[in-house]
PDB file of N, CA and C in Angstrom:
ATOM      1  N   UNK A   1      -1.992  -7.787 -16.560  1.00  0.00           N
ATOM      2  CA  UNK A   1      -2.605  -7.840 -15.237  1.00  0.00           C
ATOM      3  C   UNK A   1      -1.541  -7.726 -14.150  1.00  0.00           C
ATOM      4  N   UNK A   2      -0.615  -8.472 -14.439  1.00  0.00           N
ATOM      5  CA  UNK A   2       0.133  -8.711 -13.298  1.00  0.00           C
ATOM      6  C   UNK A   2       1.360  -7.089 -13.373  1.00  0.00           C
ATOM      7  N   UNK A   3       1.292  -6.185 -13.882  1.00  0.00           N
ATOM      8  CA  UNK A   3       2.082  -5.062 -14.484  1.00  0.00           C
ATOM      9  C   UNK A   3       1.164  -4.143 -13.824  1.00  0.00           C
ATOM     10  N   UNK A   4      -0.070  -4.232 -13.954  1.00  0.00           N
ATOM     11  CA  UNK A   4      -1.314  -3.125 -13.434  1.00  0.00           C
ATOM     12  C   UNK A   4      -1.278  -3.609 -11.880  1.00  0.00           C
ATOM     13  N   UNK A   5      -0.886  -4.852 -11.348  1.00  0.00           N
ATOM     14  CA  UNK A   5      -0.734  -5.389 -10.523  1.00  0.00           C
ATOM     15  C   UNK A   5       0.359  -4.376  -9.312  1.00  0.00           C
ATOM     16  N   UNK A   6       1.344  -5.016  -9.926  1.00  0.00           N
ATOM     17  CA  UNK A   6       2.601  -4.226  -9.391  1.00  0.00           C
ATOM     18  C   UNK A   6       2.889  -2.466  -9.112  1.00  0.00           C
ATOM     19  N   UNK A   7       2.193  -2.059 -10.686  1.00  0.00           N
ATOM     20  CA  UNK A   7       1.865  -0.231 -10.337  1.00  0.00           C
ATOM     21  C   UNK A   7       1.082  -0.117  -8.957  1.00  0.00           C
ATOM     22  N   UNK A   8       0.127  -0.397  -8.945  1.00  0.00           N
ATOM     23  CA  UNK A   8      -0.738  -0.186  -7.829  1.00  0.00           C
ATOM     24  C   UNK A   8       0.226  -0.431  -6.400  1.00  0.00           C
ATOM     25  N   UNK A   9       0.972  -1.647  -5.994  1.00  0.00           N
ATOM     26  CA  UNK A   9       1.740  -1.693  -5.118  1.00  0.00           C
ATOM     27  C   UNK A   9       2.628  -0.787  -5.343  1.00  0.00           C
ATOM     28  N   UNK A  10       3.319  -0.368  -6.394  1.00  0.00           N
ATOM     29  CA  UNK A  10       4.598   0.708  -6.178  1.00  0.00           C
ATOM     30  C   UNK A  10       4.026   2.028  -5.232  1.00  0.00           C
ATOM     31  N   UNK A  11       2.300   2.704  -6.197  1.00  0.00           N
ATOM     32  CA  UNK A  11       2.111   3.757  -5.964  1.00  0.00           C
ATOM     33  C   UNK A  11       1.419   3.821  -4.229  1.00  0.00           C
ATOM     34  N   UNK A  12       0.922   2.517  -4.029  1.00  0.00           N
ATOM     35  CA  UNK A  12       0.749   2.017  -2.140  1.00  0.00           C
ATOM     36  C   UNK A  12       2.176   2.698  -1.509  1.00  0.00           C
ATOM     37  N   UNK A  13       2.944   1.856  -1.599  1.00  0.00           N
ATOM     38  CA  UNK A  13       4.564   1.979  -0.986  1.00  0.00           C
ATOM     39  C   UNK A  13       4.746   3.168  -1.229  1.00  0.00           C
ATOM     40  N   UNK A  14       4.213   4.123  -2.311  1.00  0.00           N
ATOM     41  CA  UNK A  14       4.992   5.673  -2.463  1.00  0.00           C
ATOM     42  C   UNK A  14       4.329   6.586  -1.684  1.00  0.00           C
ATOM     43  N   UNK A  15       2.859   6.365  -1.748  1.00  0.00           N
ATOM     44  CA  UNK A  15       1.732   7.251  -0.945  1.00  0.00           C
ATOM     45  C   UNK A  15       2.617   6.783   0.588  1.00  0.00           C
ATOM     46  N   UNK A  16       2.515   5.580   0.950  1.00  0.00           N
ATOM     47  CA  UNK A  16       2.535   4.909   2.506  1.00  0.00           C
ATOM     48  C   UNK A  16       4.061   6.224   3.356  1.00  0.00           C
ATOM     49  N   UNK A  17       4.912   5.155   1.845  1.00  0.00           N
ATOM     50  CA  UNK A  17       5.924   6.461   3.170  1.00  0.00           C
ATOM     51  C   UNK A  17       6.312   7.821   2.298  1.00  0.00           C
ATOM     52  N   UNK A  18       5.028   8.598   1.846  1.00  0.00           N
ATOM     53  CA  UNK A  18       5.164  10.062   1.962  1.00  0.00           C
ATOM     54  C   UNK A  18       4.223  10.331   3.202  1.00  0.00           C
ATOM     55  N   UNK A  19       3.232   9.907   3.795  1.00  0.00           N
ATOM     56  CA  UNK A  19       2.503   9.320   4.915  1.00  0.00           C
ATOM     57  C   UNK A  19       3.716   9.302   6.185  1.00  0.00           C
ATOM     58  N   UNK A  20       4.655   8.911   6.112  1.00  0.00           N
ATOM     59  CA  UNK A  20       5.724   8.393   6.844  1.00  0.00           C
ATOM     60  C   UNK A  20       6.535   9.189   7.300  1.00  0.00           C
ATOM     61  N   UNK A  21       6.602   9.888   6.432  1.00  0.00           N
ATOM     62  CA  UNK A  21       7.981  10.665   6.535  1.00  0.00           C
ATOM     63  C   UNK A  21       7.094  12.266   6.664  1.00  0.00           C
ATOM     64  N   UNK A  22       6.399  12.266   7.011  1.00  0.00           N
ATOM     65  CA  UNK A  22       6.078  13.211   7.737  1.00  0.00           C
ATOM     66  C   UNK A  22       6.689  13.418   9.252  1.00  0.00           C
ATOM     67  N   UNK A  23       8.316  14.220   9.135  1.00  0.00           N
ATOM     68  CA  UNK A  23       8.531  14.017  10.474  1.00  0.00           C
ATOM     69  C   UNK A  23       8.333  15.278  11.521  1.00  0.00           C
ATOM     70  N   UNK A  24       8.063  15.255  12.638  1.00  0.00           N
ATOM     71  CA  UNK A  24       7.912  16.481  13.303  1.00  0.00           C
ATOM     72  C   UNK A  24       6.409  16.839  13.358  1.00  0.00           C
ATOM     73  N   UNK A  25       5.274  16.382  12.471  1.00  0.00           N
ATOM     74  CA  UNK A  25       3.778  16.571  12.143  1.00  0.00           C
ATOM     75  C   UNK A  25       3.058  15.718  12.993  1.00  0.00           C
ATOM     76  N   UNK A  26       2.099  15.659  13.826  1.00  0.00           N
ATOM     77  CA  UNK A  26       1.513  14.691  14.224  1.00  0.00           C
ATOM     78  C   UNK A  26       0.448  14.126  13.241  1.00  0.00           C
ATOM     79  N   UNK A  27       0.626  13.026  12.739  1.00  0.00           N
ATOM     80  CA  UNK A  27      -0.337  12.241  11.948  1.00  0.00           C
ATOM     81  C   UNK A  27      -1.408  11.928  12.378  1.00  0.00           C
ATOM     82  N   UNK A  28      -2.604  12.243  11.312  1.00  0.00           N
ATOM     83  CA  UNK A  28      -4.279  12.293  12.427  1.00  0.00           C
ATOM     84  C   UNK A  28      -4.770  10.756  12.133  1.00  0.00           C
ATOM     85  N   UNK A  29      -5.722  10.846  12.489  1.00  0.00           N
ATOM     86  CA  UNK A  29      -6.122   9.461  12.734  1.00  0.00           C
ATOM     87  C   UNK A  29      -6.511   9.108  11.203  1.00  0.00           C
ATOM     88  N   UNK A  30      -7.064  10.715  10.358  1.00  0.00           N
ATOM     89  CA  UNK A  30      -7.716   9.731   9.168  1.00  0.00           C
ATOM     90  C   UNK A  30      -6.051   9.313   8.428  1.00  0.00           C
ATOM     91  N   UNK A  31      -5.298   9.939   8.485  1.00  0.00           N
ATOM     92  CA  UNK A  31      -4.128   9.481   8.068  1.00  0.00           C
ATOM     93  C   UNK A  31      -3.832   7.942   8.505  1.00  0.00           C
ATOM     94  N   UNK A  32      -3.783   8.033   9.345  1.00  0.00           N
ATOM     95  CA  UNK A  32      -3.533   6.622  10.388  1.00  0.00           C
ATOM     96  C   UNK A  32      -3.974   5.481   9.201  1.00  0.00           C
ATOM     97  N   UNK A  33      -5.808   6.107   9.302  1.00  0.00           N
ATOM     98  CA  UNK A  33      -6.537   4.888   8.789  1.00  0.00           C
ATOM     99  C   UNK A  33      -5.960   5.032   7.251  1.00  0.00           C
ATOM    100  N   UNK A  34      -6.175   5.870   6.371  1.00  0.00           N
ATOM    101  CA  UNK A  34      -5.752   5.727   5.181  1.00  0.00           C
ATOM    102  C   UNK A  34      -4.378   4.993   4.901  1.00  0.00           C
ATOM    103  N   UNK A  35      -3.172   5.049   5.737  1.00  0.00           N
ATOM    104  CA  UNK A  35      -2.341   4.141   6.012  1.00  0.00           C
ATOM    105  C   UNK A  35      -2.379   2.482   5.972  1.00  0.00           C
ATOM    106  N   UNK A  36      -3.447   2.650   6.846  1.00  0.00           N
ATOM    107  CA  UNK A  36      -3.890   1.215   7.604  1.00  0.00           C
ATOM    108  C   UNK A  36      -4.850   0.378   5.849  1.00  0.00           C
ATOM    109  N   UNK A  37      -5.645   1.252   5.603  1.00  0.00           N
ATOM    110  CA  UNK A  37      -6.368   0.934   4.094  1.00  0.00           C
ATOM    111  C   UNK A  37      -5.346   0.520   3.400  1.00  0.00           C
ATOM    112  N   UNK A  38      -4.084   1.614   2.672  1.00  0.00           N
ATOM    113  CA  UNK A  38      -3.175   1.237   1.935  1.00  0.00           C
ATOM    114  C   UNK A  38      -2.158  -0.053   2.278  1.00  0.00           C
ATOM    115  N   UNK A  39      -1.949  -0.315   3.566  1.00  0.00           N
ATOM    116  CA  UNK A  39      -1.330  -1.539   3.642  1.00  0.00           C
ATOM    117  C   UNK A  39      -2.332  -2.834   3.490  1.00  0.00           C
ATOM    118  N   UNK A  40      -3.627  -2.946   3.820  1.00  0.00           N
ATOM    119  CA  UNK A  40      -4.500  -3.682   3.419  1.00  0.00           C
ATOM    120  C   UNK A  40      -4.097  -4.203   2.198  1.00  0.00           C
ATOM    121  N   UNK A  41      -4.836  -3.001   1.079  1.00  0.00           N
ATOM    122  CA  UNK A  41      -4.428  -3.485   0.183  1.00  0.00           C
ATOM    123  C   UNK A  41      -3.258  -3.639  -0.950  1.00  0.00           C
ATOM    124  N   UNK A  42      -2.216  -3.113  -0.145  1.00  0.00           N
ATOM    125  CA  UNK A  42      -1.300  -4.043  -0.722  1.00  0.00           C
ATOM    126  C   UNK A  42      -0.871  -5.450  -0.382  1.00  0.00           C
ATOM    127  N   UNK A  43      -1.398  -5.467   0.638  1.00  0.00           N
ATOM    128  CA  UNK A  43      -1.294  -7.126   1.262  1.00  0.00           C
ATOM    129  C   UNK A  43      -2.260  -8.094   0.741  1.00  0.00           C
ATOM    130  N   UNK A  44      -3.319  -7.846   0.294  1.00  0.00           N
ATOM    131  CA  UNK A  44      -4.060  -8.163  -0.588  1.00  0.00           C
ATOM    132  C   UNK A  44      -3.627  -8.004  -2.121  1.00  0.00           C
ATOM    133  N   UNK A  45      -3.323  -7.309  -2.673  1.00  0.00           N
ATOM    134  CA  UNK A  45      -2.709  -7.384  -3.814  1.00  0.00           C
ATOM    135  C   UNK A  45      -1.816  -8.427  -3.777  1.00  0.00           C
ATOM    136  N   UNK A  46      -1.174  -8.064  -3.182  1.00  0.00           N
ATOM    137  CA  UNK A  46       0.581  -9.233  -2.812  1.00  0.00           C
ATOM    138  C   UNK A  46      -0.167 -10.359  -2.897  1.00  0.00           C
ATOM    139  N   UNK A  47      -1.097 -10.781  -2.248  1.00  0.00           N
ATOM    140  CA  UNK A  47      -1.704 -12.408  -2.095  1.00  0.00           C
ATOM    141  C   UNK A  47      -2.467 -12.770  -3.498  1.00  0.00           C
ATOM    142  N   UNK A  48      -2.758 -12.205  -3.921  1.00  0.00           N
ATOM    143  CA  UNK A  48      -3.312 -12.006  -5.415  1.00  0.00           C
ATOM    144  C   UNK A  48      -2.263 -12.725  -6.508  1.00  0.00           C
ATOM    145  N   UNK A  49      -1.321 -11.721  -6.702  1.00  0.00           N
ATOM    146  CA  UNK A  49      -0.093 -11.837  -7.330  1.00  0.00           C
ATOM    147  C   UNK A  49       0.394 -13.549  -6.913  1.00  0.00           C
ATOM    148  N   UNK A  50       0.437 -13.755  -5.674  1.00  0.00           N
ATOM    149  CA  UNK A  50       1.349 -15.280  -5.151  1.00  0.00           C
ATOM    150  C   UNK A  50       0.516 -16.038  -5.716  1.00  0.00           C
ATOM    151  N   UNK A  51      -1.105 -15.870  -5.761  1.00  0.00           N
ATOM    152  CA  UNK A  51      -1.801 -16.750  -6.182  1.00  0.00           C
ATOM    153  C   UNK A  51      -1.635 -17.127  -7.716  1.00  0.00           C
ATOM    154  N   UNK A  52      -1.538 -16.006  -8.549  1.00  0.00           N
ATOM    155  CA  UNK A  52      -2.236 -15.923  -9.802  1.00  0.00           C
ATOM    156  C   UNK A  52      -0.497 -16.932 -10.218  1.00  0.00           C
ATOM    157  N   UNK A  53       0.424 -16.470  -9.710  1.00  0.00           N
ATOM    158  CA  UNK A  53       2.129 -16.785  -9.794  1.00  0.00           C
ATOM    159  C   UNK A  53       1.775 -18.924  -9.548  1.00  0.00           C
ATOM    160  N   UNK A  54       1.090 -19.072  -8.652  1.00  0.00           N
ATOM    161  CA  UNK A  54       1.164 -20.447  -8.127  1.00  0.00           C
ATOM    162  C   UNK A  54       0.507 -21.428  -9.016  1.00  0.00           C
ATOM    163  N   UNK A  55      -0.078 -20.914  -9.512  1.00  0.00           N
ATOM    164  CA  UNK A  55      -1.698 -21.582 -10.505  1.00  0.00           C
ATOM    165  C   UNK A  55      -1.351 -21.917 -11.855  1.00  0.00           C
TER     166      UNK A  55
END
């Protein structure tokens, strides 16, 4: 769990800044939001993980 856990955050962080590094492009809004989704849930994941870690 906690391995299926972590993939999912790597592949967040990899999508986020290929998202990012778009330089010179103006980024559209659904980008924006799909951004905004992917940090969601990795911040949610992350709180997941602290939990399941604390218990």
């Amino acid at each position: 769990m906690r391995e299926e856990v972590n993939n999912k955050l790597e592949n967040v962080k990899i999508e986020a800044a290929r998202l990012l590094n778009k330089k010179g492009l103006k980024v559209s809004n659904k980008e924006k939001f799909v951004l905004l989704e992917m940090i969601f849930k990795y911040v949610t994941a992350r709180n997941e993980n602290i939990k399941k870690v604390l218990n």
